[in-house]
C-alpha atoms as a PDB file:
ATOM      1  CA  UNK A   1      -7.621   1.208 112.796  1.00  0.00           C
ATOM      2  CA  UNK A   2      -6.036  -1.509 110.753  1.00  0.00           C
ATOM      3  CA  UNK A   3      -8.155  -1.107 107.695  1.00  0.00           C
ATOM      4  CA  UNK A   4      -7.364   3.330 107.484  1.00  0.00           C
ATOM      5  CA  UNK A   5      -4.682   4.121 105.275  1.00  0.00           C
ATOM      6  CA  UNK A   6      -2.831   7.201 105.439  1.00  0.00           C
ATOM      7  CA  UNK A   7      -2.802   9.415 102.515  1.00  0.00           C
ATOM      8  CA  UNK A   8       0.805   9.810 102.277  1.00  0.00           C
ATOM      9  CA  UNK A   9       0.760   5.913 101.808  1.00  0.00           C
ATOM     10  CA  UNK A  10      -1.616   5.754  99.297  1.00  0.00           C
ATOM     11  CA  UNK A  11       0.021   8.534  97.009  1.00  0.00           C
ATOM     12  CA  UNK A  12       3.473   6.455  97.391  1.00  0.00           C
ATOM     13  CA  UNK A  13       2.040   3.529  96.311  1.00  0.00           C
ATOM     14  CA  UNK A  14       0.174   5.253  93.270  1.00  0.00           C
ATOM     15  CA  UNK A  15       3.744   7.312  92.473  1.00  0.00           C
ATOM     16  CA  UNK A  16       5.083   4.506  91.752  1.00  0.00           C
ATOM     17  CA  UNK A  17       9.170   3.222  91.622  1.00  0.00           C
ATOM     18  CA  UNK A  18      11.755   6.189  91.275  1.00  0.00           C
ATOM     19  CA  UNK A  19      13.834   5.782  88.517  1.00  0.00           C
ATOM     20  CA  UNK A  20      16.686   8.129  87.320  1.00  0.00           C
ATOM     21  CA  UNK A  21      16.732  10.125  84.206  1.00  0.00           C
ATOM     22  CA  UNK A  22      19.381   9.571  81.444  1.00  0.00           C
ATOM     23  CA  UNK A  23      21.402  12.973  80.518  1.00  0.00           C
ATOM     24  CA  UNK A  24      22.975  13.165  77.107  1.00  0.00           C
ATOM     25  CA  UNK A  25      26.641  13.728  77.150  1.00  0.00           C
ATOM     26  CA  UNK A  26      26.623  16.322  74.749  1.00  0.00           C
ATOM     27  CA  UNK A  27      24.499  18.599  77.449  1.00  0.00           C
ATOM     28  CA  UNK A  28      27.151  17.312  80.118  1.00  0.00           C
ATOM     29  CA  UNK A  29      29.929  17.950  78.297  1.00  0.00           C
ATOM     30  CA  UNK A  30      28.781  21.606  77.250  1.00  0.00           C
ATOM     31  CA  UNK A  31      27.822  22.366  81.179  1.00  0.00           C
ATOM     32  CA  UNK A  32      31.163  21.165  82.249  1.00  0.00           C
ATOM     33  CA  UNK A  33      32.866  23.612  79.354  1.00  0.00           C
ATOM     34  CA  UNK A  34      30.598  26.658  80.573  1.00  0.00           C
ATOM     35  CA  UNK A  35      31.971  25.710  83.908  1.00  0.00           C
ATOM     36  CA  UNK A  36      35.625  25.566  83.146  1.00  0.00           C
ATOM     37  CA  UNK A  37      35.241  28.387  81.080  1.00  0.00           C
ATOM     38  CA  UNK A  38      33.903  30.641  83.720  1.00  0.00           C
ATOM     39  CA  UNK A  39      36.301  29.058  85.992  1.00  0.00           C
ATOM     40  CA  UNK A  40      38.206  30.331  83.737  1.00  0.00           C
ATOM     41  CA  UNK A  41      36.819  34.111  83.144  1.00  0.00           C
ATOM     42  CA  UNK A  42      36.559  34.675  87.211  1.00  0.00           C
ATOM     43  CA  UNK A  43      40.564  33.441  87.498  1.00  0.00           C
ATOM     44  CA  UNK A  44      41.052  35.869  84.597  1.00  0.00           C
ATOM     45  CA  UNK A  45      39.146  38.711  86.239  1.00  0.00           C
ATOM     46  CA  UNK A  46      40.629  37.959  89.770  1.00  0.00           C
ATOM     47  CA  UNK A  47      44.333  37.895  88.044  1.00  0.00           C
ATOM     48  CA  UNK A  48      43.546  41.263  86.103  1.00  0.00           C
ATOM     49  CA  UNK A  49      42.255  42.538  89.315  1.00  0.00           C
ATOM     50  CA  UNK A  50      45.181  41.708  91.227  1.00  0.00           C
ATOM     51  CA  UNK A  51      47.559  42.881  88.057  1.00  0.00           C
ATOM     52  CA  UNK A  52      45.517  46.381  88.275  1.00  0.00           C
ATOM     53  CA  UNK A  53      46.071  46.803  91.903  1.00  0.00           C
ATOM     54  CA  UNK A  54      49.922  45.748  91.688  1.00  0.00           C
ATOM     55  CA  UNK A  55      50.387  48.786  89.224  1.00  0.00           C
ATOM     56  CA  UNK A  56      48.566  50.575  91.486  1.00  0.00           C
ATOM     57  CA  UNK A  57      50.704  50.124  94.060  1.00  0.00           C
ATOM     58  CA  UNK A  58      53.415  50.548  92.531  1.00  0.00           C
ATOM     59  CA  UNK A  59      52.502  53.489  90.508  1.00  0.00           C
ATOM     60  CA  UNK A  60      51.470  55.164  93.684  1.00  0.00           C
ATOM     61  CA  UNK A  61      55.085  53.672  95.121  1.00  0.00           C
ATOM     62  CA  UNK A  62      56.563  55.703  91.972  1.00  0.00           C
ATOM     63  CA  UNK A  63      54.797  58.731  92.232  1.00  0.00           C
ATOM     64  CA  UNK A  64      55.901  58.914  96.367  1.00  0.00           C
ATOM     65  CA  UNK A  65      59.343  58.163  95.462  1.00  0.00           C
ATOM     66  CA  UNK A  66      59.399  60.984  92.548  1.00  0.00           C
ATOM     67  CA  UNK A  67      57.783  63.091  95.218  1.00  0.00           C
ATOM     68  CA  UNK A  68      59.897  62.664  97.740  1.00  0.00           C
ATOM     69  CA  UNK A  69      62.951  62.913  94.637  1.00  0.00           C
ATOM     70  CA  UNK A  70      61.470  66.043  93.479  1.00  0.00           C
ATOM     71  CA  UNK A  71      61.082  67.451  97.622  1.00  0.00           C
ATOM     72  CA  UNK A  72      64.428  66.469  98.085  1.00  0.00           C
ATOM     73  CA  UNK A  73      65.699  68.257  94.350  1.00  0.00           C
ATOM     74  CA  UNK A  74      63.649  71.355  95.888  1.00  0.00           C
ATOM     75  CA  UNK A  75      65.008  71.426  99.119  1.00  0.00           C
ATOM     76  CA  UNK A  76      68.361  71.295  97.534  1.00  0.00           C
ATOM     77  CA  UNK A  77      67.944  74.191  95.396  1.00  0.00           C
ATOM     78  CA  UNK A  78      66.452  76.190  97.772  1.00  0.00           C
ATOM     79  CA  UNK A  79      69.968  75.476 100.279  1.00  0.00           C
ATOM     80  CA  UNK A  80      71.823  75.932  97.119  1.00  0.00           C
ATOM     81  CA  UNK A  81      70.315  79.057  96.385  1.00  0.00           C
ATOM     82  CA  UNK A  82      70.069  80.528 100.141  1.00  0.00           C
ATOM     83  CA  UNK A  83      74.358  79.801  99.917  1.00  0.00           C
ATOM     84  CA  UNK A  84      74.349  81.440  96.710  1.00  0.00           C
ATOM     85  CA  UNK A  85      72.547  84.530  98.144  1.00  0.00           C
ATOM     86  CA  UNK A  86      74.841  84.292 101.173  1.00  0.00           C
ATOM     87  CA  UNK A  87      77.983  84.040  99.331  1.00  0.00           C
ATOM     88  CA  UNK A  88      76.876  87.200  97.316  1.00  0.00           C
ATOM     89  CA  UNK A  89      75.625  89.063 100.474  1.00  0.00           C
ATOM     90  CA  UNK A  90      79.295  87.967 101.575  1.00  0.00           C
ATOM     91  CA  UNK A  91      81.195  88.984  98.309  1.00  0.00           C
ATOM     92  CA  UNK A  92      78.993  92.429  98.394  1.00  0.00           C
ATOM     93  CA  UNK A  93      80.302  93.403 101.946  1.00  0.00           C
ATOM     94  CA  UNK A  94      83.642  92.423 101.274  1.00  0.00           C
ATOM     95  CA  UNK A  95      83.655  94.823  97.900  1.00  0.00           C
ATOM     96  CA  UNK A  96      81.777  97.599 100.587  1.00  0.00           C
ATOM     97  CA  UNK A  97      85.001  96.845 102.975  1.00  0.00           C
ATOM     98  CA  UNK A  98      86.938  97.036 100.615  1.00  0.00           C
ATOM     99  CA  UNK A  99      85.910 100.450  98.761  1.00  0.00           C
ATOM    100  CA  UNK A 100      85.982 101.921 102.156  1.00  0.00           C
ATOM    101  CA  UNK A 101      89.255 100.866 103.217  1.00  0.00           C
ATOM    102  CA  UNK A 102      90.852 102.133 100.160  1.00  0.00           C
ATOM    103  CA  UNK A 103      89.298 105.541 100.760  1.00  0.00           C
ATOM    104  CA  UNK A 104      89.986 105.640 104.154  1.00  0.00           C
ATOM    105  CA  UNK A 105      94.117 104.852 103.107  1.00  0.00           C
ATOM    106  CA  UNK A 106      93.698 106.966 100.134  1.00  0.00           C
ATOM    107  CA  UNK A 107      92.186 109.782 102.209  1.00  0.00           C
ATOM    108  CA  UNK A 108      94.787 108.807 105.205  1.00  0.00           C
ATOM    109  CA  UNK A 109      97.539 109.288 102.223  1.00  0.00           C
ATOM    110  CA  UNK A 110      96.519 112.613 100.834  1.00  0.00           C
ATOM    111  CA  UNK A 111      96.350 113.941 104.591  1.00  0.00           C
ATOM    112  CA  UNK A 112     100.064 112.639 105.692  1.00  0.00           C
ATOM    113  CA  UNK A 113     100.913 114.007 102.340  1.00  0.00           C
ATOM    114  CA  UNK A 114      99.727 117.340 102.986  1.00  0.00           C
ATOM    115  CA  UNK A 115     100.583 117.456 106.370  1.00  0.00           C
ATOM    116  CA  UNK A 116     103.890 116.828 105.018  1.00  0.00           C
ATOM    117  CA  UNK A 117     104.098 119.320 102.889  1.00  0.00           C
ATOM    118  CA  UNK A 118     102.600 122.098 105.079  1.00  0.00           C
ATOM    119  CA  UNK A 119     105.329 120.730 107.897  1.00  0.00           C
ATOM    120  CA  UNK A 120     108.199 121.201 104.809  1.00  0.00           C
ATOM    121  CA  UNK A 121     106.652 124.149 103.801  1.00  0.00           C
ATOM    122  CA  UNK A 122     106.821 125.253 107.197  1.00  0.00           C
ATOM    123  CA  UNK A 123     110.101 123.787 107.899  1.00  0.00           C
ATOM    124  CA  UNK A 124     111.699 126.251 104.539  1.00  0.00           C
ATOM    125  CA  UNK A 125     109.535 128.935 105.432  1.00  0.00           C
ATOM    126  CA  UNK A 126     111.618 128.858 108.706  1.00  0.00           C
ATOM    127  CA  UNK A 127     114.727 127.935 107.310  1.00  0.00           C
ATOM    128  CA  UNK A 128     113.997 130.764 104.857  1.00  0.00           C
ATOM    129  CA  UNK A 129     113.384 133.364 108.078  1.00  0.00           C
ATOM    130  CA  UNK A 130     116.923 131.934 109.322  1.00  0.00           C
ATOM    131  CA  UNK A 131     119.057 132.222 106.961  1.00  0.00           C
ATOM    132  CA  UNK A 132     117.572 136.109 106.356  1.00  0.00           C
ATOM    133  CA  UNK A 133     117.916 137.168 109.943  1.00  0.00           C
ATOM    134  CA  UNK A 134     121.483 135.497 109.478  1.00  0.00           C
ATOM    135  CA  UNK A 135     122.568 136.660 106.036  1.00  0.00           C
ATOM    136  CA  UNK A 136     119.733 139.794 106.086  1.00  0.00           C
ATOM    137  CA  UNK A 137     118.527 139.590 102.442  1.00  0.00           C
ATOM    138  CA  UNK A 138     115.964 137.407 100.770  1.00  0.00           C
ATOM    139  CA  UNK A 139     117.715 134.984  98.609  1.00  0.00           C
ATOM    140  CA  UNK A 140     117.873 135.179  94.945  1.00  0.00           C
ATOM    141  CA  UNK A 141     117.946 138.878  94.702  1.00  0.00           C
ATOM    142  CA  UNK A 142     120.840 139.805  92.472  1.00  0.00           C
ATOM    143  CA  UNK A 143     121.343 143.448  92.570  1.00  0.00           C
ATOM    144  CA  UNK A 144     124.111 144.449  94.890  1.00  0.00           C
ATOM    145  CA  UNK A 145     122.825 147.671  95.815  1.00  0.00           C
ATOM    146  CA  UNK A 146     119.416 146.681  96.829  1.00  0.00           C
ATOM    147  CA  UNK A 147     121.194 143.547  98.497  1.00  0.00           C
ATOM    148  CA  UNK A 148     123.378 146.361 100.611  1.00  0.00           C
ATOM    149  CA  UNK A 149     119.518 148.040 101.547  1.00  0.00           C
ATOM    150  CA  UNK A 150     118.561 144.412 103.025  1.00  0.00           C
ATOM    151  CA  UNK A 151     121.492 143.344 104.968  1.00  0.00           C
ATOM    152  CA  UNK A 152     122.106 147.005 106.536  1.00  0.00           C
ATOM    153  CA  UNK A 153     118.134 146.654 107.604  1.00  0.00           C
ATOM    154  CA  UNK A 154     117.201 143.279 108.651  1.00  0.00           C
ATOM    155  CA  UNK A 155     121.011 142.467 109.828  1.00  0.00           C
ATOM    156  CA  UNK A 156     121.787 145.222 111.251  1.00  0.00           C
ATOM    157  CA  UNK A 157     119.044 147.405 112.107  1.00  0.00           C
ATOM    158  CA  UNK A 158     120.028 150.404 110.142  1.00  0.00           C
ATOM    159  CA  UNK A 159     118.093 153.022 108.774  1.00  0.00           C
ATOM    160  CA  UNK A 160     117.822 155.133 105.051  1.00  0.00           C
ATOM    161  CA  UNK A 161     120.483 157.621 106.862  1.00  0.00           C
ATOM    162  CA  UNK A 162     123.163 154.584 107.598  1.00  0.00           C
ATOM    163  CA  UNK A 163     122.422 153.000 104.181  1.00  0.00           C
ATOM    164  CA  UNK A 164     122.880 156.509 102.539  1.00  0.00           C
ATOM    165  CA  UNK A 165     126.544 156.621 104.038  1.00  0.00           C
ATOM    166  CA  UNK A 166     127.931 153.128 103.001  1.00  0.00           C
ATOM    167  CA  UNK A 167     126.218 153.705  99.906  1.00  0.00           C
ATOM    168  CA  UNK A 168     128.578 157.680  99.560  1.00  0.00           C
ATOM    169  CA  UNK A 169     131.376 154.980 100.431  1.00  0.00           C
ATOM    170  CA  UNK A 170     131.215 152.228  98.187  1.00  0.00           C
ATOM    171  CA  UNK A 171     130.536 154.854  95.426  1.00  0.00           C
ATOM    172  CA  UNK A 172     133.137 156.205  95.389  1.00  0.00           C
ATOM    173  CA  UNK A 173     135.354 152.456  96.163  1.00  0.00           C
ATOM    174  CA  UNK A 174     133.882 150.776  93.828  1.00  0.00           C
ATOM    175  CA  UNK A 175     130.453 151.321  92.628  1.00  0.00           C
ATOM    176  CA  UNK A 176     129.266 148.215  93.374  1.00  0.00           C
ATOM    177  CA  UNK A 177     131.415 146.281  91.527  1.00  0.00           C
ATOM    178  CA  UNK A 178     131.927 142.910  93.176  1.00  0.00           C
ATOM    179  CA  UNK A 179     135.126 142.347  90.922  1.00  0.00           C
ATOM    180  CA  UNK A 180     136.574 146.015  91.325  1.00  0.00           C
ATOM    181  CA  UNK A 181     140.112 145.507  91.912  1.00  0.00           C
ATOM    182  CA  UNK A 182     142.531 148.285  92.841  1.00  0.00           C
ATOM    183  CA  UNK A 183     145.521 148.017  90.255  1.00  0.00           C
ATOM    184  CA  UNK A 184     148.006 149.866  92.811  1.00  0.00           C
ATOM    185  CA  UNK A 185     146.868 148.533  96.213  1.00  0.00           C
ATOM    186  CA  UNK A 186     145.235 145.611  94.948  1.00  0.00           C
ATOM    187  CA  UNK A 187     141.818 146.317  96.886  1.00  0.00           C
ATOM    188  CA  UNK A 188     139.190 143.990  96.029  1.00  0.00           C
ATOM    189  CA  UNK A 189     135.809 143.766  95.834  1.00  0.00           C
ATOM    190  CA  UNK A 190     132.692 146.030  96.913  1.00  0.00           C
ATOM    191  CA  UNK A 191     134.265 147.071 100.074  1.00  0.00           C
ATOM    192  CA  UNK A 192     137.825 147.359  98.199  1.00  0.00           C
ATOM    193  CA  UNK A 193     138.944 145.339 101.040  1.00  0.00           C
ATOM    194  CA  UNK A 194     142.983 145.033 101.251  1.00  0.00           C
ATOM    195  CA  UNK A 195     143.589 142.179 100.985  1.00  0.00           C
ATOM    196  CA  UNK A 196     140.760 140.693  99.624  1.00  0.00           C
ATOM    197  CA  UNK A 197     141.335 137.399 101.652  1.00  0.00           C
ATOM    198  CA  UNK A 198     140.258 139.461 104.818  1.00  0.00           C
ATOM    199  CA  UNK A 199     136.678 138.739 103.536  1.00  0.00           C
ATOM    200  CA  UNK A 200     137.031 135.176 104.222  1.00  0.00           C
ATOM    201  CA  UNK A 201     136.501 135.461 107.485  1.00  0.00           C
ATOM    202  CA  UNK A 202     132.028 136.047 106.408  1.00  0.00           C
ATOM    203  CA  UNK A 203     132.431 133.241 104.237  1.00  0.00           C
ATOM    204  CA  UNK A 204     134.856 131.274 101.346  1.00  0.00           C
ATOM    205  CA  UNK A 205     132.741 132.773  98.444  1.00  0.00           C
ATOM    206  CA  UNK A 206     134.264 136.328  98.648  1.00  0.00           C
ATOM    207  CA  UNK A 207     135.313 136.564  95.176  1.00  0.00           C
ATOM    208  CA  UNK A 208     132.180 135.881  93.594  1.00  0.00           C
ATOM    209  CA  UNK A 209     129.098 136.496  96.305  1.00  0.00           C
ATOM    210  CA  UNK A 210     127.973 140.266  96.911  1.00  0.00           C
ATOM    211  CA  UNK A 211     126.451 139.408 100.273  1.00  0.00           C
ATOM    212  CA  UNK A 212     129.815 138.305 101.562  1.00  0.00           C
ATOM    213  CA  UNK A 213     131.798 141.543 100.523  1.00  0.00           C
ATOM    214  CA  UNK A 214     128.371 143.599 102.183  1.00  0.00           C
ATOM    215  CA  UNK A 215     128.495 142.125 105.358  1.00  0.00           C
ATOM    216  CA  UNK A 216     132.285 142.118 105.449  1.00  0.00           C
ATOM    217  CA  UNK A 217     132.229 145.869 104.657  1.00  0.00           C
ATOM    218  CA  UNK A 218     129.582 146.423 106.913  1.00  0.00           C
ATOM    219  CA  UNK A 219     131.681 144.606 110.217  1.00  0.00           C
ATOM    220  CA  UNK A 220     134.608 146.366 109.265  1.00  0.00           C
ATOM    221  CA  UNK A 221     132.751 149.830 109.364  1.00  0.00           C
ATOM    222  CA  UNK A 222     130.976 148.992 112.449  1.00  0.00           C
ATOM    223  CA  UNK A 223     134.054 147.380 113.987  1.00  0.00           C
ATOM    224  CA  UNK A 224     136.019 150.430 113.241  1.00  0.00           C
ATOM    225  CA  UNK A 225     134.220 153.581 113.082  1.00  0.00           C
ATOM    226  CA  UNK A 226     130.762 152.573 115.145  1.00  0.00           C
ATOM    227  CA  UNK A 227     128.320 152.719 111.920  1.00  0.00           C
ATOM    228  CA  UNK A 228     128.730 153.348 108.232  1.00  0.00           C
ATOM    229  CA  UNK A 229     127.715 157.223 109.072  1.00  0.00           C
ATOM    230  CA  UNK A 230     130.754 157.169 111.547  1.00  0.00           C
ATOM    231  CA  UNK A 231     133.189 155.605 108.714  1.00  0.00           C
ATOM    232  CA  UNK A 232     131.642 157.818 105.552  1.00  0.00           C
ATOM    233  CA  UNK A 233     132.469 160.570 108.269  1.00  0.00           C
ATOM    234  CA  UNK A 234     136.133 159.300 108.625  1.00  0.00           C
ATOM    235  CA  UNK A 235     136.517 158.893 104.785  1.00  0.00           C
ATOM    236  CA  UNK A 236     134.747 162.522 103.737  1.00  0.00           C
ATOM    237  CA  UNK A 237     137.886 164.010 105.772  1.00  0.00           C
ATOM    238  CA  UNK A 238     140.539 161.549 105.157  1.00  0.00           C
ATOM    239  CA  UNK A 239     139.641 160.499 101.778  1.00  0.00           C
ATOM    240  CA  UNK A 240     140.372 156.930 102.523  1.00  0.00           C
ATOM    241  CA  UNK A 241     139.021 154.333 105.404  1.00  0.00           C
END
């Protein structure tokens, strides 16, 4: 057993001593360079890497904040413009309420102001009808004689046959003239009433107003002889009344 010899043995002893190998220091220092110098390239890369995804970020950060800016600007407008549609919608009804208000009044107006006038229209038609039944001749007429027809008619109730007889009277007084004085007597008026003051008692305007001396002459007849027939009767015999 002594005298075997393993092969492992044998092949050490034939290698040999180890012995190290020299490495020129140009070939170190250019290793060491490409090291540093891709040190260098990855710290580089990482640091542009890191750069990119900082602007990244914060361009994305940007862009959410404009978008949320511009959501906000949007929102805005759209409340701005929803108030300014309101406010219209507001400013419309108002001019609506308004327009009809003012027709209403102006409508309100021209009905007071023709109820007004049909109620003064009314009012002078009646005042009118009053003062005919009480003087008994439409106003404004401005012949005596067709004055006399009116009175005897609507004041009186006489006929053609009673106006026919003051008529043959005042003829022959005065023929209508409202001035006719008698120079003798001193008779005045239509009637030829003596004194002429008697006719006061119709109204202060004797002198002047042709109604007054009518109806005056027309009492006294009435008052003294029952009608103007029963006075024209009196005078056609007596030649006076």
């Amino acid at each position: 057993m002594a005298g075997l010899s393993s092969p492992a043995a044998d092949q050490l002893a034939a290698a040999g001593p180890v012995t190290s190998v020299a490495v020129p220091s140009e070939v170190s220092s250019s290793v060491a360079s490409a090291v540093a110098a891709a040190r260098d390239d990855q710290a580089e890369t990482l640091t542009r890497s890191a750069n990119r995804a900082a602007l990244i970020a914060a361009a994305a950060r940007t862009a959410a904040q404009r978008a949320a800016a511009l959501d906000k600007a949007s929102r805005s407008i759209t409340q701005q413009q929803e108030k300014l549609r309101t406010a219209e919608a507001a400013r419309k009804a108002r001019v609506v309420a308004q327009a009809k208000a003012a027709a209403q009044a102006k409508a309100a107006a021209a009905k007071a102001r023709a109820a007004r006038a049909a109620a003064e229209a009314k009012a002078k038609k009646a005042a009118a009808a009053k003062a005919k039944a009480k003087r008994g001749y439409t106003a404004g007429g401005g012949d005596p004689k067709a004055m006399a027809r009116q009175i005897l008619q609507n004041k009186y109730g006489y006929g053609a046959d009673q106006f026919s007889c003051f008529n043959n009277i005042i003829m022959r007084e005065s023929m209508w003239d409202i001035h006719a004085t008698n120079a003798a007597s001193g008779a005045y008026g239509i009637p030829q009433a003596l004194p002429g003051s008697k006719m006061a008692t119709v109204a202060s305007d004797w002198r002047t107003n042709p109604a007054t001396q009518i109806i005056w002459g027309v009492e006294y007849m009435k008052g003294r002889y029952g009608s103007p027939c029963g006075a024209w009767g009196f005078k056609s015999s007596h030649g006076w009344y």
